[in-house]
N, C-alpha and C. Protein backbone atom coordinates (compact mmCIF):
# COMPACT_ATOMS: atom_id res chain seq x y z
N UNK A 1 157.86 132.80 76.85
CA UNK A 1 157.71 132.48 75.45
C UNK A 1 156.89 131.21 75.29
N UNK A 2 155.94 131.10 74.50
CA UNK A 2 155.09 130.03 73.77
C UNK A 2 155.54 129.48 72.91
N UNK A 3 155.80 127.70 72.65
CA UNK A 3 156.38 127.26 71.47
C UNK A 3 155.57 126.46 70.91
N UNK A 4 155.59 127.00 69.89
CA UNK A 4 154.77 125.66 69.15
C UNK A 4 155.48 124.54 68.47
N UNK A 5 156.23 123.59 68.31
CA UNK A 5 156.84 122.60 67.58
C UNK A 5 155.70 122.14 67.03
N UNK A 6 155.66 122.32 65.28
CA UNK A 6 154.90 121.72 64.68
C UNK A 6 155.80 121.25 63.49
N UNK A 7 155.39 119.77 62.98
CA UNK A 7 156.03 119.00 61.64
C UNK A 7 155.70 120.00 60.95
N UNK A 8 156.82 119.89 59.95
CA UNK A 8 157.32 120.68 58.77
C UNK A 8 156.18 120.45 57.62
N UNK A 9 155.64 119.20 57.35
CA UNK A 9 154.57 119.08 56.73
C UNK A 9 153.23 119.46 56.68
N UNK A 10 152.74 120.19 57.73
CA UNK A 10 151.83 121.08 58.07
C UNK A 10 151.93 122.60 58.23
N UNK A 11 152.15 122.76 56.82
CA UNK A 11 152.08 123.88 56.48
C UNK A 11 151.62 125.36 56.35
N UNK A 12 149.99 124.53 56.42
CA UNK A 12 149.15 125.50 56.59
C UNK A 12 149.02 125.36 58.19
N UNK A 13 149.33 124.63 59.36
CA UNK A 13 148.72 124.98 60.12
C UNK A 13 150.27 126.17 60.76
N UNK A 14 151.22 126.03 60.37
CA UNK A 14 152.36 126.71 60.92
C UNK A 14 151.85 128.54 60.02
N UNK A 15 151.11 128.51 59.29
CA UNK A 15 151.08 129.56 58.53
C UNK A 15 150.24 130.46 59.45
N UNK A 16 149.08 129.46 59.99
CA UNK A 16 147.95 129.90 60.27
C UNK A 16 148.66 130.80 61.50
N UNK A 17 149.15 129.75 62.64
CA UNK A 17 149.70 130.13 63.92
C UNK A 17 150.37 131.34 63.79
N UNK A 18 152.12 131.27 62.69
CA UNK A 18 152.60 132.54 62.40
C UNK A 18 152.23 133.37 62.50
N UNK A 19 151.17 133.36 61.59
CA UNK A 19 150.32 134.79 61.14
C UNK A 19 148.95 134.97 62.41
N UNK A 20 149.08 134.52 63.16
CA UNK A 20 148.23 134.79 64.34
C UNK A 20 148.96 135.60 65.56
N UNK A 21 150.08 135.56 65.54
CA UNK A 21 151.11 137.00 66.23
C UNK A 21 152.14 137.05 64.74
N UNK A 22 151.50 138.89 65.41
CA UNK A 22 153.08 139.53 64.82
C UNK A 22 154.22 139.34 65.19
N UNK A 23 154.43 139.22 66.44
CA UNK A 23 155.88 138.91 67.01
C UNK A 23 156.48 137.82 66.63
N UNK A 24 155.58 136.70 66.01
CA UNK A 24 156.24 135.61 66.06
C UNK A 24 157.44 134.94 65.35
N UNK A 25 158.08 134.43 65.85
CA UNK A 25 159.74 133.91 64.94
C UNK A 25 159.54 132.40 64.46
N UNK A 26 160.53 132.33 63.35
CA UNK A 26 160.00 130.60 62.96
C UNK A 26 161.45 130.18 63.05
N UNK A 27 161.35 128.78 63.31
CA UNK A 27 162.56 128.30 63.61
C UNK A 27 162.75 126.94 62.80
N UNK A 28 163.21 126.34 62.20
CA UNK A 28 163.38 125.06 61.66
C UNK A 28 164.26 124.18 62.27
N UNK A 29 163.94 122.99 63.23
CA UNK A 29 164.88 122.15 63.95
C UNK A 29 164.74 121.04 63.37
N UNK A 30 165.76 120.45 62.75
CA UNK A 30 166.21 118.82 61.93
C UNK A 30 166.14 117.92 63.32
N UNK A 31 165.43 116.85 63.46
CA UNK A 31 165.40 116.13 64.58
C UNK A 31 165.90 114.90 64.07
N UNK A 32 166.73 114.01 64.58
CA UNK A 32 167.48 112.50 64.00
C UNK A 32 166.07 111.61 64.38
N UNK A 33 165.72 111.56 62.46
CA UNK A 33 165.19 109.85 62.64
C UNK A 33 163.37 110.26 62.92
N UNK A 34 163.21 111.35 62.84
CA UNK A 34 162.06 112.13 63.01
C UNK A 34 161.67 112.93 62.09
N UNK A 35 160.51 113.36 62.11
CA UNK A 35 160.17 114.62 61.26
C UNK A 35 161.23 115.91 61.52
N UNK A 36 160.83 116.48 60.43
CA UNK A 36 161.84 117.97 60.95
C UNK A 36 160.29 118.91 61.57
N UNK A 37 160.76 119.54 62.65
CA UNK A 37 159.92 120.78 63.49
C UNK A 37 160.05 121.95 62.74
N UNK A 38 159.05 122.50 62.67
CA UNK A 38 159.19 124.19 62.88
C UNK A 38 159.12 124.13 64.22
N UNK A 39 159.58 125.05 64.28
CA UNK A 39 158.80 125.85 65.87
C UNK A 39 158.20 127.74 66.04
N UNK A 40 157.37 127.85 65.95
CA UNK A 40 157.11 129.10 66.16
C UNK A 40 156.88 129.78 67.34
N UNK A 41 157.74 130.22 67.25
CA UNK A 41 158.15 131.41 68.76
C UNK A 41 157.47 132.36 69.25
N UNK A 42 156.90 132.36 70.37
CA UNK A 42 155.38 133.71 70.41
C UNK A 42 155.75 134.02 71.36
N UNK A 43 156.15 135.46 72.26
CA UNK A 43 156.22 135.89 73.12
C UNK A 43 155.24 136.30 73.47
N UNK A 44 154.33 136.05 74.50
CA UNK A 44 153.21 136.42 74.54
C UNK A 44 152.67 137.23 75.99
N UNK A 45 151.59 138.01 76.12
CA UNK A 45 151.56 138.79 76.97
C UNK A 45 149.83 138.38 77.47
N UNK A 46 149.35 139.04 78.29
CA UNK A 46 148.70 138.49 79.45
C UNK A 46 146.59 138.59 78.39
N UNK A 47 147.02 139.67 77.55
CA UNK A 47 145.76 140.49 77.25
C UNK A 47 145.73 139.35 75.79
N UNK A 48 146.81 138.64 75.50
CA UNK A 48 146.72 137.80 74.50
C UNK A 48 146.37 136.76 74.80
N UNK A 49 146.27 135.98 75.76
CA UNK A 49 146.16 134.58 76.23
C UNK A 49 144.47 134.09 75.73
N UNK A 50 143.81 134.47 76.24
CA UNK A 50 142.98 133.94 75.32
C UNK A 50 142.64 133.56 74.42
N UNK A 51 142.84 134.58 73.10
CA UNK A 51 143.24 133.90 71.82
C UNK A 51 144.38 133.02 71.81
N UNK A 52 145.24 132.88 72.16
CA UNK A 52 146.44 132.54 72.48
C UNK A 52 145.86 130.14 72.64
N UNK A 53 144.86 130.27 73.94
CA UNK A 53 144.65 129.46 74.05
C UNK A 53 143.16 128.60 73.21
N UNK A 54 143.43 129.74 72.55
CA UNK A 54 142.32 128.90 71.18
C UNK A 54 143.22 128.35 69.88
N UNK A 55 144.35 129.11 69.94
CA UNK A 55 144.84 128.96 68.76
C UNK A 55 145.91 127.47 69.23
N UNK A 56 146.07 127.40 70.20
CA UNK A 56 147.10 126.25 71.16
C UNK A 56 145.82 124.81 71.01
N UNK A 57 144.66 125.09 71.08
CA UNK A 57 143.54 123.63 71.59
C UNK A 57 143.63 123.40 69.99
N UNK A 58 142.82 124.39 68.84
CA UNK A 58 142.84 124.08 67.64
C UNK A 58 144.38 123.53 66.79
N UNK A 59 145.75 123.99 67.03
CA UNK A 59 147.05 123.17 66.76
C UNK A 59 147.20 121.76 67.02
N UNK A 60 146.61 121.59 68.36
CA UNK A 60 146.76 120.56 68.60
C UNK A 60 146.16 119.29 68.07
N UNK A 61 144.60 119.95 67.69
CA UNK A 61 143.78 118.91 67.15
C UNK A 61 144.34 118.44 65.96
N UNK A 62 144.73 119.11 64.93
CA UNK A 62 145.66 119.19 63.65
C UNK A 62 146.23 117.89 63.57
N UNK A 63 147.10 117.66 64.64
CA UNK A 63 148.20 116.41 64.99
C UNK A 63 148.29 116.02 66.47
N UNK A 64 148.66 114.81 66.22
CA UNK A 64 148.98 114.44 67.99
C UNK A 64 150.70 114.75 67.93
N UNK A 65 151.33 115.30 67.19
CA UNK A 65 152.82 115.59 66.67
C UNK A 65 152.81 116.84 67.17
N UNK A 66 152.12 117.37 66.92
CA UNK A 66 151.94 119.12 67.61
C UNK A 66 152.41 119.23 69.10
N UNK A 67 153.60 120.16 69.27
CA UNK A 67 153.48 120.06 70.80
C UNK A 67 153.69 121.83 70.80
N UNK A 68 153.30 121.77 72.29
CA UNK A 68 153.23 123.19 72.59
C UNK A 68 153.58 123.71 74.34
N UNK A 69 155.01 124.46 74.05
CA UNK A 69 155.68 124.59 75.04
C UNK A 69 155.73 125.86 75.99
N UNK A 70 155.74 126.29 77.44
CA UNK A 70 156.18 127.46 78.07
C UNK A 70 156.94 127.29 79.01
N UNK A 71 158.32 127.70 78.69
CA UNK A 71 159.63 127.71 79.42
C UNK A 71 159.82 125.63 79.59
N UNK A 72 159.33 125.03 78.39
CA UNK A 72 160.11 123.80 78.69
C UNK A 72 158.93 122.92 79.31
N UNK A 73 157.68 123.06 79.75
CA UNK A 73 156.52 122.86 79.87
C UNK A 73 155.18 122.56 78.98
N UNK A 74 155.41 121.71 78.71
CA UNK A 74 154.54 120.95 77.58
C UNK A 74 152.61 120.90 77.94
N UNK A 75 152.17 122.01 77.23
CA UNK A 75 150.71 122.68 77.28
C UNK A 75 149.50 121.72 76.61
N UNK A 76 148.50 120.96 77.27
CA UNK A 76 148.02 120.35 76.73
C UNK A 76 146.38 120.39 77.72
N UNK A 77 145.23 120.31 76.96
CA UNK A 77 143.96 120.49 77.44
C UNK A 77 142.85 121.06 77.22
N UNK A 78 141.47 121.27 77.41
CA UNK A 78 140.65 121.89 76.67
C UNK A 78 141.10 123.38 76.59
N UNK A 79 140.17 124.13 75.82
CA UNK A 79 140.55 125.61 75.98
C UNK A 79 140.57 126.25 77.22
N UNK A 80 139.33 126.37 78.14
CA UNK A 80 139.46 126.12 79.33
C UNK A 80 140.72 126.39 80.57
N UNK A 81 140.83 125.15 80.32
CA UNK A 81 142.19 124.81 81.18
C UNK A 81 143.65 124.83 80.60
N UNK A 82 143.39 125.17 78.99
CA UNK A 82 144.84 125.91 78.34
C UNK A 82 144.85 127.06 78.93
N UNK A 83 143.97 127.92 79.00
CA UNK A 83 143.80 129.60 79.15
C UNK A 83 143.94 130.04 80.83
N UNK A 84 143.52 128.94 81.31
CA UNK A 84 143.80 128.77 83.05
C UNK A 84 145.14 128.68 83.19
N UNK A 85 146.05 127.78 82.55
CA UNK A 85 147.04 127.35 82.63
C UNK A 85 148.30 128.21 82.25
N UNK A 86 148.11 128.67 81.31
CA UNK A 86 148.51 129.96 81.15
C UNK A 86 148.77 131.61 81.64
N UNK A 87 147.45 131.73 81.83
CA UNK A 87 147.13 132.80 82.85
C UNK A 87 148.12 132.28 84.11
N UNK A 88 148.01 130.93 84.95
CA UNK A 88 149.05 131.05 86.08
C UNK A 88 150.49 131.13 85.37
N UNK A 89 150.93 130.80 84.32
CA UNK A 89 152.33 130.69 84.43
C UNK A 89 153.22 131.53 84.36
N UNK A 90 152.05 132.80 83.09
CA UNK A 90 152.49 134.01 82.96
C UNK A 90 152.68 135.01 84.23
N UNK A 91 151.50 134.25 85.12
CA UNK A 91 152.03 135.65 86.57
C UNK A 91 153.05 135.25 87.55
N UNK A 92 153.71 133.90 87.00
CA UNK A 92 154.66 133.16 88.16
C UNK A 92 155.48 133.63 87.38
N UNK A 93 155.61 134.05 86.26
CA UNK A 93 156.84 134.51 85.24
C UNK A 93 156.92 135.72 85.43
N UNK A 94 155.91 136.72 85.74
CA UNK A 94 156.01 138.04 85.66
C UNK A 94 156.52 138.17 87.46
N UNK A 95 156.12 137.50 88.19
CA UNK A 95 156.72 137.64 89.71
C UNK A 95 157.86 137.05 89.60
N UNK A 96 158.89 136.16 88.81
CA UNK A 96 159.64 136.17 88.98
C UNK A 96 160.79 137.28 88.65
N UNK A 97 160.19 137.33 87.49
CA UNK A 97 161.02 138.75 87.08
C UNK A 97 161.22 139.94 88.04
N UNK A 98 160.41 139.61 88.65
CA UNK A 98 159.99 141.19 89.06
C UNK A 98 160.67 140.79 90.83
N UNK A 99 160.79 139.84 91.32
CA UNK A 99 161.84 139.79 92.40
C UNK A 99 163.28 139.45 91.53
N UNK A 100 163.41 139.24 90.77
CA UNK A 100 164.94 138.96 90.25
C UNK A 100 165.18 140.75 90.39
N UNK A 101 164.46 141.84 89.53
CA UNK A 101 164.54 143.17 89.74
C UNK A 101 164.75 143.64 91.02
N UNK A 102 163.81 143.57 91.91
CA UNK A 102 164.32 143.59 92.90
C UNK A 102 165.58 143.69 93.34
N UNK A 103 166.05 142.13 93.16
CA UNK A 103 167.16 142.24 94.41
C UNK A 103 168.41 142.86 93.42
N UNK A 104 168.35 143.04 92.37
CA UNK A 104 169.50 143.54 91.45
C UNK A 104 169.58 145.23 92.80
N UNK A 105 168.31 145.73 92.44
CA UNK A 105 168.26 147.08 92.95
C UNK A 105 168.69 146.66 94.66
N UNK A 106 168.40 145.67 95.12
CA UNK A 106 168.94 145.65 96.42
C UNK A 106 170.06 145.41 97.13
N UNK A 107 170.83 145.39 95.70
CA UNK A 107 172.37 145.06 95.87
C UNK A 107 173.49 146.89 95.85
């Protein structure tokens, strides 16, 4: 999953992102003493990443408040090396899965 934590006051750019996957979920987190976050939730798949990492370089420019997460991993860099970066994490994610499968069946 891809997160975007973006301030609640940027409206249009949480609109934009939303509406750039269908899948995506919105989340509203109250932070103490901070802005309040959205976060928009993108599960994302391998044939998406590209756009994926245009829409991650352009969020960011928006705000230096913008953060953007995978599995707890905070995504930051030209498009480039967003879309590089990505591309590896998704196939360390998809191999993990896929030996966790494994050994279920090897039990």
């Amino acid at each position: 999953m891809l997160i975007f934590n973006i301030p609640k006051k940027h409206q249009e750019l949480i609109k934009e992102v939303s509406e750039s996957f269908d899948n995506s979920e919105l989340v509203e987190v109250d932070s103490l003493g901070a802005d309040t976050i959205v976060q928009v939730i993108v599960p994302i798949i391998t044939v998406a990443i590209p756009a994926v990492a245009s829409i991650v370089v352009k969020a960011m420019s928006v705000s230096s408040k913008v953060e953007i997460e995978w599995n707890g991993i905070k995504i930051k860099g030209s498009e480039k090396q967003v879309e590089k970066f990505l591309n590896k994490l998704y196939f360390l994610d998809e191999k993990e899965k896929s030996e966790k499968a494994s050994k279920k069946k090897g039990k």
